[in-house]
Structure formats: structure tokens, C-alpha cells
PDB file of N, CA and C in Angstrom:
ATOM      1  N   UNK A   1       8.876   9.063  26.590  1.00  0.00           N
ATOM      2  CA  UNK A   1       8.143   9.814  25.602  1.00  0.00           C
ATOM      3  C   UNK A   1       7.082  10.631  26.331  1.00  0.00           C
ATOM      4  N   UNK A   2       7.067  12.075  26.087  1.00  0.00           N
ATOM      5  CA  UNK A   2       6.447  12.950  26.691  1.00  0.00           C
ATOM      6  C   UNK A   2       4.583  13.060  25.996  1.00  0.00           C
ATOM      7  N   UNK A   3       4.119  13.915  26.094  1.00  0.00           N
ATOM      8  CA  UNK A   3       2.631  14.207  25.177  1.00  0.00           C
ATOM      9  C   UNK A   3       3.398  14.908  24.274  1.00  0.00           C
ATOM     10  N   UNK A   4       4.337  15.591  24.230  1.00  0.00           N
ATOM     11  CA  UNK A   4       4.160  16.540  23.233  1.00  0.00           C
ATOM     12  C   UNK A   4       5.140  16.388  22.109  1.00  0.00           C
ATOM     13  N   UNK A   5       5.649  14.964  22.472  1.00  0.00           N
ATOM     14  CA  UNK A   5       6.240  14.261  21.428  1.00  0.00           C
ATOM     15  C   UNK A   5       5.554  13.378  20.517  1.00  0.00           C
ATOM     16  N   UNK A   6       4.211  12.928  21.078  1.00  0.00           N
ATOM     17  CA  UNK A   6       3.319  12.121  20.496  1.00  0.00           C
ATOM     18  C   UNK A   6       2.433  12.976  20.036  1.00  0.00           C
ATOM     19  N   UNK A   7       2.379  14.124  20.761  1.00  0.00           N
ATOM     20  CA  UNK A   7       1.635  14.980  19.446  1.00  0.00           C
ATOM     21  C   UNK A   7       2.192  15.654  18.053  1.00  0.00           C
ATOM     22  N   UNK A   8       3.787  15.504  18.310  1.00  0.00           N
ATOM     23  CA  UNK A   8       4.928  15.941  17.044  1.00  0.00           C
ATOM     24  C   UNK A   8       4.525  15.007  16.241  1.00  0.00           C
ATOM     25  N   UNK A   9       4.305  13.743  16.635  1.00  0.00           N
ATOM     26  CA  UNK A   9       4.920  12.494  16.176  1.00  0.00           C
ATOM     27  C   UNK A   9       3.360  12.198  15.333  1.00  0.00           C
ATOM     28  N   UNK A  10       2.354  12.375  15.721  1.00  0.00           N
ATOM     29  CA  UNK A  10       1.136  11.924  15.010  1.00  0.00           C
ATOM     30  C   UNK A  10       1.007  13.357  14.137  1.00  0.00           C
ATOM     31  N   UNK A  11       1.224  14.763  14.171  1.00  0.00           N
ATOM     32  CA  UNK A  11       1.537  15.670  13.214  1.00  0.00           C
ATOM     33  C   UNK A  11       1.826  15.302  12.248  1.00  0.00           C
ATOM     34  N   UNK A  12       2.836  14.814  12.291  1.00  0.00           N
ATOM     35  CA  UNK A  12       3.664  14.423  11.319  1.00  0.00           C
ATOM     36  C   UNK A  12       3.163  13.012  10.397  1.00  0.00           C
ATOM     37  N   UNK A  13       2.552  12.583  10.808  1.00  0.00           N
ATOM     38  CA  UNK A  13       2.228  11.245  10.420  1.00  0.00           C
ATOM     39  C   UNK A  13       0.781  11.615  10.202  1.00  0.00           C
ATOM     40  N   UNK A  14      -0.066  12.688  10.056  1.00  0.00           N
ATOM     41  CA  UNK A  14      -0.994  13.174   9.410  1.00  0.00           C
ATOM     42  C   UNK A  14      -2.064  12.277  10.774  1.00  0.00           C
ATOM     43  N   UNK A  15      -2.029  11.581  11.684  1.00  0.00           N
ATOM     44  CA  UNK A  15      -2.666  11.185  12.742  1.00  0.00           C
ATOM     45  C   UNK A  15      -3.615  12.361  13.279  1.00  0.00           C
ATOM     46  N   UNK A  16      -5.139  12.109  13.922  1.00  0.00           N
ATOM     47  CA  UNK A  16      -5.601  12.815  14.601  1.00  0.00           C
ATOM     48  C   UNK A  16      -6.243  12.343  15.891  1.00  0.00           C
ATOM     49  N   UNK A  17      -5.187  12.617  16.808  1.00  0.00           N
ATOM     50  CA  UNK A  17      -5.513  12.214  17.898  1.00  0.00           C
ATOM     51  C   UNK A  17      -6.047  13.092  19.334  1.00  0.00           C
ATOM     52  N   UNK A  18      -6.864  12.487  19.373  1.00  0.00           N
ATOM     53  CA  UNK A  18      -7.891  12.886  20.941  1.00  0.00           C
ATOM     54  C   UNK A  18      -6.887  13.438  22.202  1.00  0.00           C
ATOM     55  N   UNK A  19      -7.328  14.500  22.576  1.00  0.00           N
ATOM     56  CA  UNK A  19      -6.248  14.975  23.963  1.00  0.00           C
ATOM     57  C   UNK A  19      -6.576  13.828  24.713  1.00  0.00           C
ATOM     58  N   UNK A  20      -7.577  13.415  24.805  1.00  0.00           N
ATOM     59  CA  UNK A  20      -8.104  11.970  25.944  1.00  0.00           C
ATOM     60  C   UNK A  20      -7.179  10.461  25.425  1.00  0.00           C
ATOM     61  N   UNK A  21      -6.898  10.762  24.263  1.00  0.00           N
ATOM     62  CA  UNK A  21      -6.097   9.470  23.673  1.00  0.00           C
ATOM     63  C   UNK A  21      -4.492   9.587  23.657  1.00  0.00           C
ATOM     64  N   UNK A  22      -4.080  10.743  23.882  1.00  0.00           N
ATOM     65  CA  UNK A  22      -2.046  10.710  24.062  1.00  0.00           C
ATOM     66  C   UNK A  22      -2.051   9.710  24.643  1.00  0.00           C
ATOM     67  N   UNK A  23      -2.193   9.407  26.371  1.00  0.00           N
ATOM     68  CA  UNK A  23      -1.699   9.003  26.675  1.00  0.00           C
ATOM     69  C   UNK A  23      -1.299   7.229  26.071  1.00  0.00           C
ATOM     70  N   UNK A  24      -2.915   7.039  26.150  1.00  0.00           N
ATOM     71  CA  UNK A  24      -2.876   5.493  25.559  1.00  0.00           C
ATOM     72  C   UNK A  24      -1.714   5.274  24.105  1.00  0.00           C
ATOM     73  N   UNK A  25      -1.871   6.455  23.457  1.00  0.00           N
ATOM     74  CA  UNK A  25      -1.153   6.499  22.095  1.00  0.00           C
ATOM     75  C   UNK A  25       0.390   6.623  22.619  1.00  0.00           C
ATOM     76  N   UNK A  26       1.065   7.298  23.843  1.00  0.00           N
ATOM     77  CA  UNK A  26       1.796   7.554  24.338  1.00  0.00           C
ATOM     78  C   UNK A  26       2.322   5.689  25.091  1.00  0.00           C
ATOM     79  N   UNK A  27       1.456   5.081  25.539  1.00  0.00           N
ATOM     80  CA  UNK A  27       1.922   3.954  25.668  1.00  0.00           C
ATOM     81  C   UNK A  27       2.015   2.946  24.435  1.00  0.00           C
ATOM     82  N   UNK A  28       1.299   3.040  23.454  1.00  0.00           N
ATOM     83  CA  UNK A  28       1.362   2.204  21.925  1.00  0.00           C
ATOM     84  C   UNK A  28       2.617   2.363  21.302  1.00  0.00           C
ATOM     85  N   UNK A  29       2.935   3.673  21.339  1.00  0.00           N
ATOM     86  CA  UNK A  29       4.622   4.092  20.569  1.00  0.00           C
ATOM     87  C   UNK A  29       5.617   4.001  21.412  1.00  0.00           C
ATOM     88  N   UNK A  30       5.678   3.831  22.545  1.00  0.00           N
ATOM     89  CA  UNK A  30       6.814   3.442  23.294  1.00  0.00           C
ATOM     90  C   UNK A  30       6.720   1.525  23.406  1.00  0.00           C
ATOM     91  N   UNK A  31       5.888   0.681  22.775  1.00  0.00           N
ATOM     92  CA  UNK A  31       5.587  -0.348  22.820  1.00  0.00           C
ATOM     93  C   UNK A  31       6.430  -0.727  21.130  1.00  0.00           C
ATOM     94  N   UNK A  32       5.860   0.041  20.761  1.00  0.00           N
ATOM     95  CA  UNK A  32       6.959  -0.426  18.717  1.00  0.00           C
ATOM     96  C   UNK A  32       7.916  -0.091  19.034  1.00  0.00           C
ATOM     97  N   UNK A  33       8.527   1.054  19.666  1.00  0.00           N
ATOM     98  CA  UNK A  33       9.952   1.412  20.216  1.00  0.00           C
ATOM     99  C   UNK A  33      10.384   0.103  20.870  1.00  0.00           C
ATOM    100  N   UNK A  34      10.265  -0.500  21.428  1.00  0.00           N
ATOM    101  CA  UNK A  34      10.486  -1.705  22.341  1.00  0.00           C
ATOM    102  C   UNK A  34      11.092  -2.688  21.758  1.00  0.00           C
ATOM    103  N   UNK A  35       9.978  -2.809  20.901  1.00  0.00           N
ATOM    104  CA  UNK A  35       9.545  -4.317  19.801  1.00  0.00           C
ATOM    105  C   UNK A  35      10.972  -3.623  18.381  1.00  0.00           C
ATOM    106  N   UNK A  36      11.243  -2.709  17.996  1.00  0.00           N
ATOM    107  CA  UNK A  36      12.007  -1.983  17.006  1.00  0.00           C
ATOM    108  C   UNK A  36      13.227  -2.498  17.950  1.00  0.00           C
ATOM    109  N   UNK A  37      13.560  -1.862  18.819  1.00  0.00           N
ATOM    110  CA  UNK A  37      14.778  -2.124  19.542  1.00  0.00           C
ATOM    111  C   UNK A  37      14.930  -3.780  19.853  1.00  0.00           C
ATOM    112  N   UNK A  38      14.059  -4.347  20.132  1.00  0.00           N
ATOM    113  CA  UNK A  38      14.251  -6.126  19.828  1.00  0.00           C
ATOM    114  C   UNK A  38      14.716  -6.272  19.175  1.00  0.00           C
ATOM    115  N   UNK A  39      14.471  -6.013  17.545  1.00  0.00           N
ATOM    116  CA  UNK A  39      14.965  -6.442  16.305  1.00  0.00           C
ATOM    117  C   UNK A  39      16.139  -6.029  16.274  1.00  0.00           C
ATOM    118  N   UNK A  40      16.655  -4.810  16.687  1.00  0.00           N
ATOM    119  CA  UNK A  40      18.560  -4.909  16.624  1.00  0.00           C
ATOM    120  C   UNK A  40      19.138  -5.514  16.875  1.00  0.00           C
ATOM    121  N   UNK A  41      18.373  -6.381  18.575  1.00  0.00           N
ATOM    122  CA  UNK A  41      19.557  -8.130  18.837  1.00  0.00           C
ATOM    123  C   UNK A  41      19.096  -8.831  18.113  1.00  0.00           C
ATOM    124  N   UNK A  42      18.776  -8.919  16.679  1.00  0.00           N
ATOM    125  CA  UNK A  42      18.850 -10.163  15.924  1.00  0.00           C
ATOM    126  C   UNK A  42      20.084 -10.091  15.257  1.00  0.00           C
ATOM    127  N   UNK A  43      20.776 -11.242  15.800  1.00  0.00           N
ATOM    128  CA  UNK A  43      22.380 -11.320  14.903  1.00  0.00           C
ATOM    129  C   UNK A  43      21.513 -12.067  13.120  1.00  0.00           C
ATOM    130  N   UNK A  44      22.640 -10.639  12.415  1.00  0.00           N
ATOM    131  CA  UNK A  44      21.907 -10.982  10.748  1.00  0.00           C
ATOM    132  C   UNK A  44      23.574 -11.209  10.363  1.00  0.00           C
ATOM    133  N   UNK A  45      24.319 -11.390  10.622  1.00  0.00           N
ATOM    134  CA  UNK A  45      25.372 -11.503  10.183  1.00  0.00           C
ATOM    135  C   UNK A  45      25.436 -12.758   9.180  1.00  0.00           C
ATOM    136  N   UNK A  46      26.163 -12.810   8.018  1.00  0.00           N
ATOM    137  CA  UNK A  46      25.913 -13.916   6.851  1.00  0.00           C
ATOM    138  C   UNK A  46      24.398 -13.396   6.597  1.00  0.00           C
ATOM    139  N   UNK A  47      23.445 -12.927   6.529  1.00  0.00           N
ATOM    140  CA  UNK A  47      22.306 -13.198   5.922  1.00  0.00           C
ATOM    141  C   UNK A  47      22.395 -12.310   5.048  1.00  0.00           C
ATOM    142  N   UNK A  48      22.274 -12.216   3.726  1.00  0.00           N
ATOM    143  CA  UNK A  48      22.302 -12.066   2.729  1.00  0.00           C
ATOM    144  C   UNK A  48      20.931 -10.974   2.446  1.00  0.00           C
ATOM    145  N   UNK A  49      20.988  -9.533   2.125  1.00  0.00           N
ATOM    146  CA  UNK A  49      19.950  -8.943   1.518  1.00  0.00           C
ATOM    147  C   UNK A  49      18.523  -9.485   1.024  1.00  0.00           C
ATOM    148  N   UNK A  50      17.508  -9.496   0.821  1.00  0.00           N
ATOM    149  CA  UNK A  50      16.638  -9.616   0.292  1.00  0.00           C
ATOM    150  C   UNK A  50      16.020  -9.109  -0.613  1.00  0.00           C
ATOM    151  N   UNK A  51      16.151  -8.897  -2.028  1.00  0.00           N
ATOM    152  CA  UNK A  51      15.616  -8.014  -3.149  1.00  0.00           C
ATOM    153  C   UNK A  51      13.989  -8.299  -3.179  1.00  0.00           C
ATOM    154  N   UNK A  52      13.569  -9.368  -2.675  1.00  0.00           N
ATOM    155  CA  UNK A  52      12.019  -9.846  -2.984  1.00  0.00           C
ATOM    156  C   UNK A  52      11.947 -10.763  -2.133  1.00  0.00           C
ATOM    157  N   UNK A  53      10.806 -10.849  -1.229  1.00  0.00           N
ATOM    158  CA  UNK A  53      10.436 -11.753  -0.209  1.00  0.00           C
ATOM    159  C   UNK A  53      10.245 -13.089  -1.132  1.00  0.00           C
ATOM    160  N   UNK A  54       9.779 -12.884  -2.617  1.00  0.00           N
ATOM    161  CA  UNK A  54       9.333 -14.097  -3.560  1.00  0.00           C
ATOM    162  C   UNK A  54      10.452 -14.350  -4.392  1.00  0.00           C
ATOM    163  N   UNK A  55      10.900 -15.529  -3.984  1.00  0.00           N
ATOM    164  CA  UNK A  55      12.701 -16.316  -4.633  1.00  0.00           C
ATOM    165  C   UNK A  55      11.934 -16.876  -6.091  1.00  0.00           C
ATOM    166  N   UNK A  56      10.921 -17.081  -6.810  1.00  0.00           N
ATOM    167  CA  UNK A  56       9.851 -17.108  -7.807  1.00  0.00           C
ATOM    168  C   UNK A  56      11.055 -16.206  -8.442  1.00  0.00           C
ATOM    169  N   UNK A  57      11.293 -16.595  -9.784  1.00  0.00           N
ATOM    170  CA  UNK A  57      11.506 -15.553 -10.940  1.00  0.00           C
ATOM    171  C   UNK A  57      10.533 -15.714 -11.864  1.00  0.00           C
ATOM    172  N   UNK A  58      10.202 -14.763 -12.563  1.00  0.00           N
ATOM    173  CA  UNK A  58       9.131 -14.864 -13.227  1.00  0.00           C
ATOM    174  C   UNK A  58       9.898 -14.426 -14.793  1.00  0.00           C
ATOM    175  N   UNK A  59       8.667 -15.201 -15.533  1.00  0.00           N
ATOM    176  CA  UNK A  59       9.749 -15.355 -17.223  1.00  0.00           C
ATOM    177  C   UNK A  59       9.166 -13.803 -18.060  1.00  0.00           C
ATOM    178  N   UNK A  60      10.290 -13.399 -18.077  1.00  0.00           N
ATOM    179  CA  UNK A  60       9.702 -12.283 -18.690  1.00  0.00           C
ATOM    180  C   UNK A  60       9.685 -12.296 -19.856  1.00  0.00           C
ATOM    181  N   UNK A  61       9.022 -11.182 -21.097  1.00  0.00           N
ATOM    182  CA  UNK A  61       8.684 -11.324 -22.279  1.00  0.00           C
ATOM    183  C   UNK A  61       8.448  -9.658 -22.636  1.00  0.00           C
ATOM    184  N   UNK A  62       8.902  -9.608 -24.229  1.00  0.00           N
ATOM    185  CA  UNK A  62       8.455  -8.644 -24.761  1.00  0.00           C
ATOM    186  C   UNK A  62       7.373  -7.991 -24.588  1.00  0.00           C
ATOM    187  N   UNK A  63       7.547  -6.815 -24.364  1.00  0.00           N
ATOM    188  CA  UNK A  63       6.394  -6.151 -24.455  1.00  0.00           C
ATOM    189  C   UNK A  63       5.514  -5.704 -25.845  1.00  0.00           C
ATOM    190  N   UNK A  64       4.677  -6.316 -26.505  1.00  0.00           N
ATOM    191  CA  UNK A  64       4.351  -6.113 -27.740  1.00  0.00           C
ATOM    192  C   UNK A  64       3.159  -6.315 -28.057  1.00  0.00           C
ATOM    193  N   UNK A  65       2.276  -5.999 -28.782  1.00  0.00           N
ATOM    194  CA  UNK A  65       0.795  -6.215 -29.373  1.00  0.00           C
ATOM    195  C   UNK A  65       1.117  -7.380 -30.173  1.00  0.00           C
ATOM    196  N   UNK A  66       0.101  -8.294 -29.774  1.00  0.00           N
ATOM    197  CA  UNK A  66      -0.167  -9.643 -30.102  1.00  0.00           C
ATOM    198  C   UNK A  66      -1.415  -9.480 -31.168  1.00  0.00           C
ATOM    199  N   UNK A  67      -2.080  -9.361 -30.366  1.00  0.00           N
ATOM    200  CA  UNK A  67      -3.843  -9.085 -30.873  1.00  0.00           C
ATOM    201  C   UNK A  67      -4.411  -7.789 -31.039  1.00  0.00           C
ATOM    202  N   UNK A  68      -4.109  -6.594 -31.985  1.00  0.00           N
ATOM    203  CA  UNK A  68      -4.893  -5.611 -31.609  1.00  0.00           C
ATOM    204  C   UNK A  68      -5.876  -5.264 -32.592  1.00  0.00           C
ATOM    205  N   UNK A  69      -6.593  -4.658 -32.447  1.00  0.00           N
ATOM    206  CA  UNK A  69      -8.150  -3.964 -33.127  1.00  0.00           C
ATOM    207  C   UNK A  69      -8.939  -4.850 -32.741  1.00  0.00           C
ATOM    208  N   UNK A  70      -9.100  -5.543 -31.198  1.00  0.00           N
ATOM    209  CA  UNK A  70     -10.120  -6.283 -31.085  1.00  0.00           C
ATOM    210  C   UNK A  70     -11.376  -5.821 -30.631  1.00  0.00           C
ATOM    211  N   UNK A  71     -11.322  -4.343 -30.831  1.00  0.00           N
ATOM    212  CA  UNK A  71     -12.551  -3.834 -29.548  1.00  0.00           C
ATOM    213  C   UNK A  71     -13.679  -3.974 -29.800  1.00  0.00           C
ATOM    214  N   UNK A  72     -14.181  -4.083 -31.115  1.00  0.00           N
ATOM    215  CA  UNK A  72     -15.357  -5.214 -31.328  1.00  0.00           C
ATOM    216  C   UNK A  72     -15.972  -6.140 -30.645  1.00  0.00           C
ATOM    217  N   UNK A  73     -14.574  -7.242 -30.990  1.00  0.00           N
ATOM    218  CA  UNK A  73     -14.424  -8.473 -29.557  1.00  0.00           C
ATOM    219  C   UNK A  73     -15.036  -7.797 -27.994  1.00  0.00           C
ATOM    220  N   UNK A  74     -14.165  -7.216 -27.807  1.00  0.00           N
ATOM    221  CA  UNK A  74     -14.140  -6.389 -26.163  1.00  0.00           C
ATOM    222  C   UNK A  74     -15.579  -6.489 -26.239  1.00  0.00           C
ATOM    223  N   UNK A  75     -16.282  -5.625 -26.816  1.00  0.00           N
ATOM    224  CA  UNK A  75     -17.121  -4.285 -26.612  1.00  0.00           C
ATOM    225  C   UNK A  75     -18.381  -5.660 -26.653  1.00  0.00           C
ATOM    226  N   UNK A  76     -17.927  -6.836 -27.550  1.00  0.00           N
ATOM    227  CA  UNK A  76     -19.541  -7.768 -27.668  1.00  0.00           C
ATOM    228  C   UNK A  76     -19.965  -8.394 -26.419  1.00  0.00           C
ATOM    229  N   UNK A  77     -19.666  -7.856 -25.600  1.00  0.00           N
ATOM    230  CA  UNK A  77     -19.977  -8.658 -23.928  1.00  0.00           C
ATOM    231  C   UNK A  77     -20.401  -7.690 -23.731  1.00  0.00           C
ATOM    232  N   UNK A  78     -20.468  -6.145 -23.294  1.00  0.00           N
ATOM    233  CA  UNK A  78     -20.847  -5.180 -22.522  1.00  0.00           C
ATOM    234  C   UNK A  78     -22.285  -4.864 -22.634  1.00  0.00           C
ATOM    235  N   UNK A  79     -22.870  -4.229 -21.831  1.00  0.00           N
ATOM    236  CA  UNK A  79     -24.200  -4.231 -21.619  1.00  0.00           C
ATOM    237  C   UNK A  79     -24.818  -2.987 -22.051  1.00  0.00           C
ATOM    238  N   UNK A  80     -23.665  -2.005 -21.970  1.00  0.00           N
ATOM    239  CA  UNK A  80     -23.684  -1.018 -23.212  1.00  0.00           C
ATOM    240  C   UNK A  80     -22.496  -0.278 -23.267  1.00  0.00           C
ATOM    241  N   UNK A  81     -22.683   0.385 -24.478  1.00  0.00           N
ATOM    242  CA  UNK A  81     -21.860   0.691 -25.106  1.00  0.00           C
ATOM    243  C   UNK A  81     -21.656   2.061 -25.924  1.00  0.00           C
ATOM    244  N   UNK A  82     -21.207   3.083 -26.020  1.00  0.00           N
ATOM    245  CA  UNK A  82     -21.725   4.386 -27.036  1.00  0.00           C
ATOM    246  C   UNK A  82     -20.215   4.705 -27.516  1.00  0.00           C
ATOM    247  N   UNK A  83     -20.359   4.780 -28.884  1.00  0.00           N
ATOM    248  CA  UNK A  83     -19.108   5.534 -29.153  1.00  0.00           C
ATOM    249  C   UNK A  83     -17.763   5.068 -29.617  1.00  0.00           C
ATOM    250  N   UNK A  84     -17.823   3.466 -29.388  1.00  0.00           N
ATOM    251  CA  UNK A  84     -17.141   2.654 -29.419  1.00  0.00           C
ATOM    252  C   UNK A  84     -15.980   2.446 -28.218  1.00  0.00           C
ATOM    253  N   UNK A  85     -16.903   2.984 -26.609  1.00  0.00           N
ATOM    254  CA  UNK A  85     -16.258   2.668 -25.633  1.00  0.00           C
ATOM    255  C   UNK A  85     -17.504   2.002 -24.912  1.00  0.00           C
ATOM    256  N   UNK A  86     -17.028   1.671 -23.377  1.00  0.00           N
ATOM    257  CA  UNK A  86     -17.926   1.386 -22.666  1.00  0.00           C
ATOM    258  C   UNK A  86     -18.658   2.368 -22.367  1.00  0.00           C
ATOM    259  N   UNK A  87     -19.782   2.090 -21.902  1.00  0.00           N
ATOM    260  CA  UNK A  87     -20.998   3.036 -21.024  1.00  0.00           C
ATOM    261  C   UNK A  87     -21.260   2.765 -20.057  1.00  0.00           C
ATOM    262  N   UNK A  88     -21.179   3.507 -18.638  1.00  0.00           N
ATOM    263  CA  UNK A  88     -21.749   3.339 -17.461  1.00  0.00           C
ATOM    264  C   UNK A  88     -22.737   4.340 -17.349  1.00  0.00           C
ATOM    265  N   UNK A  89     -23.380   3.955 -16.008  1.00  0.00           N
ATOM    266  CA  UNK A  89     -24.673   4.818 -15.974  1.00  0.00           C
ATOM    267  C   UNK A  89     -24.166   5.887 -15.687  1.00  0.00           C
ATOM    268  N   UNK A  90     -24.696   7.286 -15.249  1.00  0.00           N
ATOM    269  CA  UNK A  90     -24.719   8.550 -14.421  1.00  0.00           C
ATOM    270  C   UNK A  90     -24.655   8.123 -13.447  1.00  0.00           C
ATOM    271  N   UNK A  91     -23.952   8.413 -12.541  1.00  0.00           N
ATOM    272  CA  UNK A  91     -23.655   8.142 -10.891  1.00  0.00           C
ATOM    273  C   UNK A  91     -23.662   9.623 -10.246  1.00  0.00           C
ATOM    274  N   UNK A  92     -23.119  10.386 -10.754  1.00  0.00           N
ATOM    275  CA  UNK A  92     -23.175  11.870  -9.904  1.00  0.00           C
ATOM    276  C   UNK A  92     -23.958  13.206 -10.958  1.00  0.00           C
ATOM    277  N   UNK A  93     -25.094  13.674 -10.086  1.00  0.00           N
ATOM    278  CA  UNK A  93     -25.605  14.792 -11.050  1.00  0.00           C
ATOM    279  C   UNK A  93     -25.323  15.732 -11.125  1.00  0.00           C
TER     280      UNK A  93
END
């Protein structure tokens, strides 16, 4: 890997890197190249896809209003309130 592939290569990847830093960056990406090419000798043969790292199914349910017009409810905790929404302070003038 040349400089001016690692400068294609961080272009592209919206990276902004230091003319003083290719090189080091030039040794970092030929290092995942390495470690990437490791992972091809992993024999995956029989291993089966993975749709979700989490084998967890989760119970799903209608999507539907249970409880609504509570904003009363909501709104009786807040510290204020105008309008029948929340109120935050002014943050930008």
C-alpha cells in the first residue's frame, strides 16, 4: 500500500489525515488487511448464517393504544409545562 492509496482510501471514508500521519495510517491499514485476510482461513463450512447474534426471540404483540388521553397523567410530573406540552428553557438566543 502506497501514500496515495491511503490518501484515496481515507477520502473516501471522509478521514482527515495529516501528511505526517500516512505513513503510520499506511501501516494501520495494511495491519486490518492482515487480520481481514486471517479470517478467510476460518473453515465456516456447516456453520449456519446468523440472522441475530441474540438466539432470544422476543414475544411480539399488537401494535395498539392501550391507554390513551393520558397527557394529563404525563404532563403531572413535569416541572413545566405550556400549552399542553412540555417546556424547556431557552438554550439558544
Amino acid at each position: 500500500m502506497d501514500a496515495q492509496t491511503v490518501t484515496k482510501i481515507a477520502f473516501l471514508s471522509r478521514l482527515k489525515i495529516d501528511d505526517d500521519k500516512i505513513e503510520n495510517t499506511k501501516d494501520e491499514f495494511t495491519k486490518i488487511l492482515r487480520w481481514v485476510d486471517l479470517l478467510k482461513e476460518v473453515n465456516t463450512d456447516g456453520v449456519e448464517p446468523l440472522v441475530s447474534v441474540n438466539q432470544n426471540n422476543i414475544a411480539m404483540r399488537k401494535d395498539e393504544v392501550t391507554e390513551g388521553n393520558q397527557s394529563q397523567a404525563v404532563l403531572a410530573n413535569a416541572p413545566m409545562k405550556e400549552y399542553g406540552y412540555f417546556a424547556v428553557p431557552k438554550v439558544v438566543e
